[in-house]
Protein backbone atom coordinates (compact mmCIF):
# COMPACT_ATOMS: atom_id res chain seq x y z
CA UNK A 1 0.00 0.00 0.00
CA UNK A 2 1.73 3.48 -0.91
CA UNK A 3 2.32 6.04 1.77
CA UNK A 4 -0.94 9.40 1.64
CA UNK A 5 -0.03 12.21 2.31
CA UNK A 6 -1.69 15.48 1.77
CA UNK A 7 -0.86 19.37 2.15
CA UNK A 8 -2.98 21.60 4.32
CA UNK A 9 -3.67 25.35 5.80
CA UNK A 10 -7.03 27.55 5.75
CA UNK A 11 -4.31 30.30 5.12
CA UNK A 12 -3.25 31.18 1.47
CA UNK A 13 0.05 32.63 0.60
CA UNK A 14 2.58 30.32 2.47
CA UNK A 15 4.05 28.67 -0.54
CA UNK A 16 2.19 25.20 0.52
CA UNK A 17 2.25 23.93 -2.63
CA UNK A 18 5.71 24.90 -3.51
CA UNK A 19 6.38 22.69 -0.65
CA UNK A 20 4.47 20.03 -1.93
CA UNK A 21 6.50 19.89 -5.45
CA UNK A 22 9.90 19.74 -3.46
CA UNK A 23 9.04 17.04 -1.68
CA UNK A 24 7.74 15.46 -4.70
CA UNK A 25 11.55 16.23 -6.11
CA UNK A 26 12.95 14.41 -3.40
CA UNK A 27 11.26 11.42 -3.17
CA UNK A 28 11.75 11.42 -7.18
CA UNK A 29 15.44 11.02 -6.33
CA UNK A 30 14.82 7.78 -5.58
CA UNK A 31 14.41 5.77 -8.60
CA UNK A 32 12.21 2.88 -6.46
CA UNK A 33 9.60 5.13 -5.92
CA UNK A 34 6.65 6.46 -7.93
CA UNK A 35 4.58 8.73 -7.34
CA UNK A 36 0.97 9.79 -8.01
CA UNK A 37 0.54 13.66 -7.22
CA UNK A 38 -3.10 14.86 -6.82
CA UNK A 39 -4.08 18.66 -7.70
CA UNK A 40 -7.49 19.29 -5.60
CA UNK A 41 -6.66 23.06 -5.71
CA UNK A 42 -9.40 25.15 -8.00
CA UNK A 43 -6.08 27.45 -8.83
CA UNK A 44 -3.97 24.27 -9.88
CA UNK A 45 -0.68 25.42 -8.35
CA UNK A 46 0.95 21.85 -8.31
CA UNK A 47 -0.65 21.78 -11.81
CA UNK A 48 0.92 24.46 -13.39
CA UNK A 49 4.24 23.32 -11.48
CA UNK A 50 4.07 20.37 -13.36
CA UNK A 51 4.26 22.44 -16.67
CA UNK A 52 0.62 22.99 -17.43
CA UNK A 53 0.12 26.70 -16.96
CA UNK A 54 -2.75 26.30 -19.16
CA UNK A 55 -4.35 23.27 -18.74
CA UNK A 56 -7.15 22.69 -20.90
CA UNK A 57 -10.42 23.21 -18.61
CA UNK A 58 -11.79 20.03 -20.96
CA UNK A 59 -9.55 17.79 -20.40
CA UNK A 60 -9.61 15.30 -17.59
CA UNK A 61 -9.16 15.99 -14.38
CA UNK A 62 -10.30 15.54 -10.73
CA UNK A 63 -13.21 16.62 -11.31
CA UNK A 64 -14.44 14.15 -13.30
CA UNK A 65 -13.71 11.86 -10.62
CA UNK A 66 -16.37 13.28 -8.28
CA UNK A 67 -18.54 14.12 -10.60
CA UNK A 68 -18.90 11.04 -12.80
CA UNK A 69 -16.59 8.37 -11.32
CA UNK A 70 -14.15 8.45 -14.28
CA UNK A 71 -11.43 5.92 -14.28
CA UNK A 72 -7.71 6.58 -12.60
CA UNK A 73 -6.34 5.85 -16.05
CA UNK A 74 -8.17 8.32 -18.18
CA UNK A 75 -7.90 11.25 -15.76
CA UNK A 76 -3.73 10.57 -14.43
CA UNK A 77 -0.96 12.04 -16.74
CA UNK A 78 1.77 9.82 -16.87
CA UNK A 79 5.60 12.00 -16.37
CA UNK A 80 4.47 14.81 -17.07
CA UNK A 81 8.36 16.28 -16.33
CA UNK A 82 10.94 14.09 -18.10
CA UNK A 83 13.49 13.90 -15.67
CA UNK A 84 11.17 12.76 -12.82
CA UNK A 85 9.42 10.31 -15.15
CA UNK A 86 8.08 8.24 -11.70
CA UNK A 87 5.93 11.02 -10.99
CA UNK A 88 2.13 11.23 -12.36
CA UNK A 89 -0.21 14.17 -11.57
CA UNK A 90 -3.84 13.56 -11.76
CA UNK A 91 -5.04 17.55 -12.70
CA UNK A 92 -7.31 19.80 -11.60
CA UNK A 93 -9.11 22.48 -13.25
CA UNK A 94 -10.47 26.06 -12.03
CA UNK A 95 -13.73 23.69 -12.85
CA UNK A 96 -13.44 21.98 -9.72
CA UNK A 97 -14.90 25.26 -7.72
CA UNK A 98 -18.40 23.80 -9.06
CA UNK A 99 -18.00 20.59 -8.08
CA UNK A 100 -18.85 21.28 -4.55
CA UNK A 101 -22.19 22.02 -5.80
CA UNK A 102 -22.75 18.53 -7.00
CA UNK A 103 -21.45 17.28 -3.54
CA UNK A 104 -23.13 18.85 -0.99
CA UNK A 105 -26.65 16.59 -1.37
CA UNK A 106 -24.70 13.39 -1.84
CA UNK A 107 -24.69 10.63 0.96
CA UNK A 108 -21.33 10.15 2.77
CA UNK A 109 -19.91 13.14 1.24
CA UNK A 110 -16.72 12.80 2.77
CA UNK A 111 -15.88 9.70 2.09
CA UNK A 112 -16.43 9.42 -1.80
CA UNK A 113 -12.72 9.78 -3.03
CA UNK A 114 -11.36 7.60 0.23
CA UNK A 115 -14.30 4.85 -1.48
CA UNK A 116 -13.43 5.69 -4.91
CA UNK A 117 -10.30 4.84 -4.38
CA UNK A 118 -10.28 1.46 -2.34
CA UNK A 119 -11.81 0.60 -5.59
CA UNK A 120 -9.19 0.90 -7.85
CA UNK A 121 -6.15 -0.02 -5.45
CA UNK A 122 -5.31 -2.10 -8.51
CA UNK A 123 -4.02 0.85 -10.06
CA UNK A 124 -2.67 2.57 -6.85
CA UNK A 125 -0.67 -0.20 -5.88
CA UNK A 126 1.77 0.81 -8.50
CA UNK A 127 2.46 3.95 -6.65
CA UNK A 128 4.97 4.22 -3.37
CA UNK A 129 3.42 7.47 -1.98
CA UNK A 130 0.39 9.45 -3.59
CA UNK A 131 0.92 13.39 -2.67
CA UNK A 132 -2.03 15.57 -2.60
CA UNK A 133 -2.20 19.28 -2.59
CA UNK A 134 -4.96 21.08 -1.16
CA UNK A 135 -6.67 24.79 -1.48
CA UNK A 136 -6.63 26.94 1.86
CA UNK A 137 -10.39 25.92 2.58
CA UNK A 138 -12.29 23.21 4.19
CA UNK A 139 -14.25 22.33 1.37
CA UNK A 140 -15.97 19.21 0.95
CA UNK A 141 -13.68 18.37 -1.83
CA UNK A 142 -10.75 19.03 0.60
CA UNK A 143 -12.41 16.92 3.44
CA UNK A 144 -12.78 13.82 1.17
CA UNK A 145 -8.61 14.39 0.51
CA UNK A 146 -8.08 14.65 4.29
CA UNK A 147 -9.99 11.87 4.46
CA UNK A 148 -8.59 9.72 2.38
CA UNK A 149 -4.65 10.38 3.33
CA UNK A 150 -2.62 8.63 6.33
CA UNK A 151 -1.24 12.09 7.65
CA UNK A 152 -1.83 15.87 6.59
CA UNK A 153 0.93 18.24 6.97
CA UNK A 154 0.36 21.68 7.61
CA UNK A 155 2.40 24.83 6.50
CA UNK A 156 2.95 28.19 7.78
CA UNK A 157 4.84 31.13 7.40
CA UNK A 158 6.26 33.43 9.89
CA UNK A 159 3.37 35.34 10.29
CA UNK A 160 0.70 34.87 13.23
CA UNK A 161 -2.35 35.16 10.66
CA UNK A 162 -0.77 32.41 9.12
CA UNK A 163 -0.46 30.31 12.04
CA UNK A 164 -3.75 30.94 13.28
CA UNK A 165 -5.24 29.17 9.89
CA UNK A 166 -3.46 26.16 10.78
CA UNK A 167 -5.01 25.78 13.92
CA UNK A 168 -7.99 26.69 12.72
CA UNK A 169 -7.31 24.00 10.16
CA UNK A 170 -6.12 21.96 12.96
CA UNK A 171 -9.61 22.14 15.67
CA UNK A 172 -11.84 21.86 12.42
CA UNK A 173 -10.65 18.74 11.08
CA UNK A 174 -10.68 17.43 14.48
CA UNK A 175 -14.08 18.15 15.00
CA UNK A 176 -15.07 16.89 11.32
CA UNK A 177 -12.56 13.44 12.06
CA UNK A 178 -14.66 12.59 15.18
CA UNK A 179 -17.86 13.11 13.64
CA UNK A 180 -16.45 10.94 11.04
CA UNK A 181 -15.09 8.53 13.43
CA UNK A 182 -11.65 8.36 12.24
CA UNK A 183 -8.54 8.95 13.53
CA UNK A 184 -6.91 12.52 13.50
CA UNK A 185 -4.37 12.66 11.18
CA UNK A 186 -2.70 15.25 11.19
CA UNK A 187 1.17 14.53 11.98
CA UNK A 188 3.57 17.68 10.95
CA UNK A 189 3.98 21.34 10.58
CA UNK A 190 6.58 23.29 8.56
CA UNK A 191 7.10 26.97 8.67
CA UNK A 192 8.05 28.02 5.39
CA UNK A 193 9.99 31.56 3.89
CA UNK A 194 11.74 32.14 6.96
CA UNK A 195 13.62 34.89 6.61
CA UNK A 196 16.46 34.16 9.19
CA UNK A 197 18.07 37.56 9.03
CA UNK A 198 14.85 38.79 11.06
CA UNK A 199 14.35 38.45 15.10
CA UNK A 200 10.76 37.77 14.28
CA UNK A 201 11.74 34.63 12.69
CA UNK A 202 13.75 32.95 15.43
CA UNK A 203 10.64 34.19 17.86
CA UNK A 204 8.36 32.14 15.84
CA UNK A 205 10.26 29.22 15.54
CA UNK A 206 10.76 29.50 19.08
CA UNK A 207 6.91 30.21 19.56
CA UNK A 208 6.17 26.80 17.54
CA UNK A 209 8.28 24.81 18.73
CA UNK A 210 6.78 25.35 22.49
CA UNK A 211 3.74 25.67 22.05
CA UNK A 212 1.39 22.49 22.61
CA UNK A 213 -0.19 22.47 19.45
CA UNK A 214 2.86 21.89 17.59
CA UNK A 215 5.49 20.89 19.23
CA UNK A 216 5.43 17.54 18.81
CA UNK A 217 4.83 17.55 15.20
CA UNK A 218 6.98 20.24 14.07
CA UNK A 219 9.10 19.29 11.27
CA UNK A 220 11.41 22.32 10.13
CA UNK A 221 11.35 25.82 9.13
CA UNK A 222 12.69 26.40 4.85
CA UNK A 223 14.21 29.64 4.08
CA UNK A 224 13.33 32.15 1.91
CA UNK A 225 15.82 31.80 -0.97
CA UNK A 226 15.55 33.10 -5.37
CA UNK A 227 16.89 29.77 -5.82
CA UNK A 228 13.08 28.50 -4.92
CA UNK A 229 12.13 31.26 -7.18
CA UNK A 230 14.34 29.97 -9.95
CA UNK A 231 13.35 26.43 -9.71
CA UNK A 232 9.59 27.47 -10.31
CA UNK A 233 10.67 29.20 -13.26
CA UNK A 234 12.28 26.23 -14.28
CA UNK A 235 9.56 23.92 -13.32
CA UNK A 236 11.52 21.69 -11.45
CA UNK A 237 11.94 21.07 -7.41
CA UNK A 238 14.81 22.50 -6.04
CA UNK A 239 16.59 18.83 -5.87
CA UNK A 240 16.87 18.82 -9.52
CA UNK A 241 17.93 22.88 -9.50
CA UNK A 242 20.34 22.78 -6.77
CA UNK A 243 24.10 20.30 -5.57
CA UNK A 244 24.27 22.51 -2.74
CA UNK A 245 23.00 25.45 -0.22
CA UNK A 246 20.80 25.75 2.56
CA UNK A 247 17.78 26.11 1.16
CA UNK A 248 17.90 22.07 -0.23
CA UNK A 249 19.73 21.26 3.20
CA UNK A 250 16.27 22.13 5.02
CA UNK A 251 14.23 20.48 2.77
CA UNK A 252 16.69 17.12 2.94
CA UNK A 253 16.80 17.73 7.00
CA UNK A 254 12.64 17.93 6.58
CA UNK A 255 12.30 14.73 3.81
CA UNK A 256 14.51 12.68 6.37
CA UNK A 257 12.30 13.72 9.46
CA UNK A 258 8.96 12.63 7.40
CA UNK A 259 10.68 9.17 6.73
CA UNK A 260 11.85 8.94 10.51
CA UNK A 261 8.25 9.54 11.79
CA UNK A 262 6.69 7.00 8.96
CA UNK A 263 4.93 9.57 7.04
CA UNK A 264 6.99 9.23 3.58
């Protein structure tokens, strides 16, 4: 069974998806593992990271998997980036903002991707790890990721706002997991464009890293660097951008953490 893991905040702007495509890049490294990455963001960051800045509204996508069960292998586009050809992206669409529409009357809402896919585990059992990245909301089509995923990450930056939306993130989804009766899932937090040349920076750090919330699940802080900027201009994670520097040295340090708790 692959590893789920999925990418989460009720606050936009923290670079959660460019976090998403990094780690990606490094577990790409590793020519034993492939990888399914799922777009369920309306925007399609992860999307457009994967070189489709344009994708055709028509074409396949997630959507069509809520809305009319469509199979795994019409909707997932196989290596979409040539040098990490064991990573496939199943797309989403700006289309996907009406899709909660079609949800919202349907029995078990929740639950109909974490069902969808138990169905076709013959086709997921190709994958090591199956990525999803998420919109800053707790939309239904959001909840049926969170549901569906073995841990949820959540990513801040060093601003209070922003940490604030993760806990609000963080009480919601415990409130919607018991009502679903499953376990809470959520297992790590990363503070992202840190910008270390500030005291407010080492405050936070210090902040998160006490308090009770996230303490235990804190994972590491990533600094803001151009070289992150370049590599999105390049469409490629900073692994395949960078030998060297400290901006890939936090991301390894934060890859090896997620393997030590058992979440890659």
């Amino acid at each position: 069974m692959p590893k789920t893991l999925a990418f989460g905040t009720l606050k936009g702007g923290v670079g959660k998806s460019c976090v998403t495509f990094n780690i990606v890049g490094l577990l790409a490294n590793n020519p034993s593992n492939r990888i399914l990455v799922i777009d369920s963001d309306p925007q399609s960051n992860s999307t457009s990271n994967f070189g489709f800045p344009d994708f055709n509204i028509e074409e396949p996508s997630i959507r069509d998997i809520f809305e009319t069960g469509a199979s795994l292998e019409e909707v997932i586009i196989k290596s979409p980036i040539d040098k990490m050809p064991n990573v496939d992206l199943l797309p989403s669409s700006i289309l996907l903002t009406t899709t909660e529409f079609h949800l919202v009357t349907r029995p078990a809402r929740e639950s109909i991707l974490k069902d969808y896919l138990e169905r076709n585990q013959d086709v997921l059992a190709n994958y090591t790890h199956i990525i999803a990245d998420t919109n800053p909301s707790m939309s239904v089509v959001n909840q049926n990721i969170f549901n569906s995923v073995d841990s949820i990450i959540m990513v801040s930056d060093v601003n209070m706002n922003s940490y604030k939306g993760a806990m609000l993130f963080s009480d919601l989804w415990k409130n919607i997991s018991g009502i679903l009766k499953r376990d809470y899932n959520v297992k790590g937090f990363i503070v992202n464009n840190v910008d270390g040349r500030t005291s407010l920076a080492g405050e936070f750090i210090d902040f998160v890293t006490h308090h009770p919330t996230t303490k235990d699940i804190y994972l590491g802080s990533i600094p803001s660097s151009v070289k992150i900027k370049q590599s999105e201009l390049a469409q490629l994670p900073i692994s395949y951008t960078l030998k060297n520097g400290e901006v890939l040295t936090r991301y390894k340090h934060i890859y090896d953490e997620m393997i030590k708790r058992g979440i890659l």
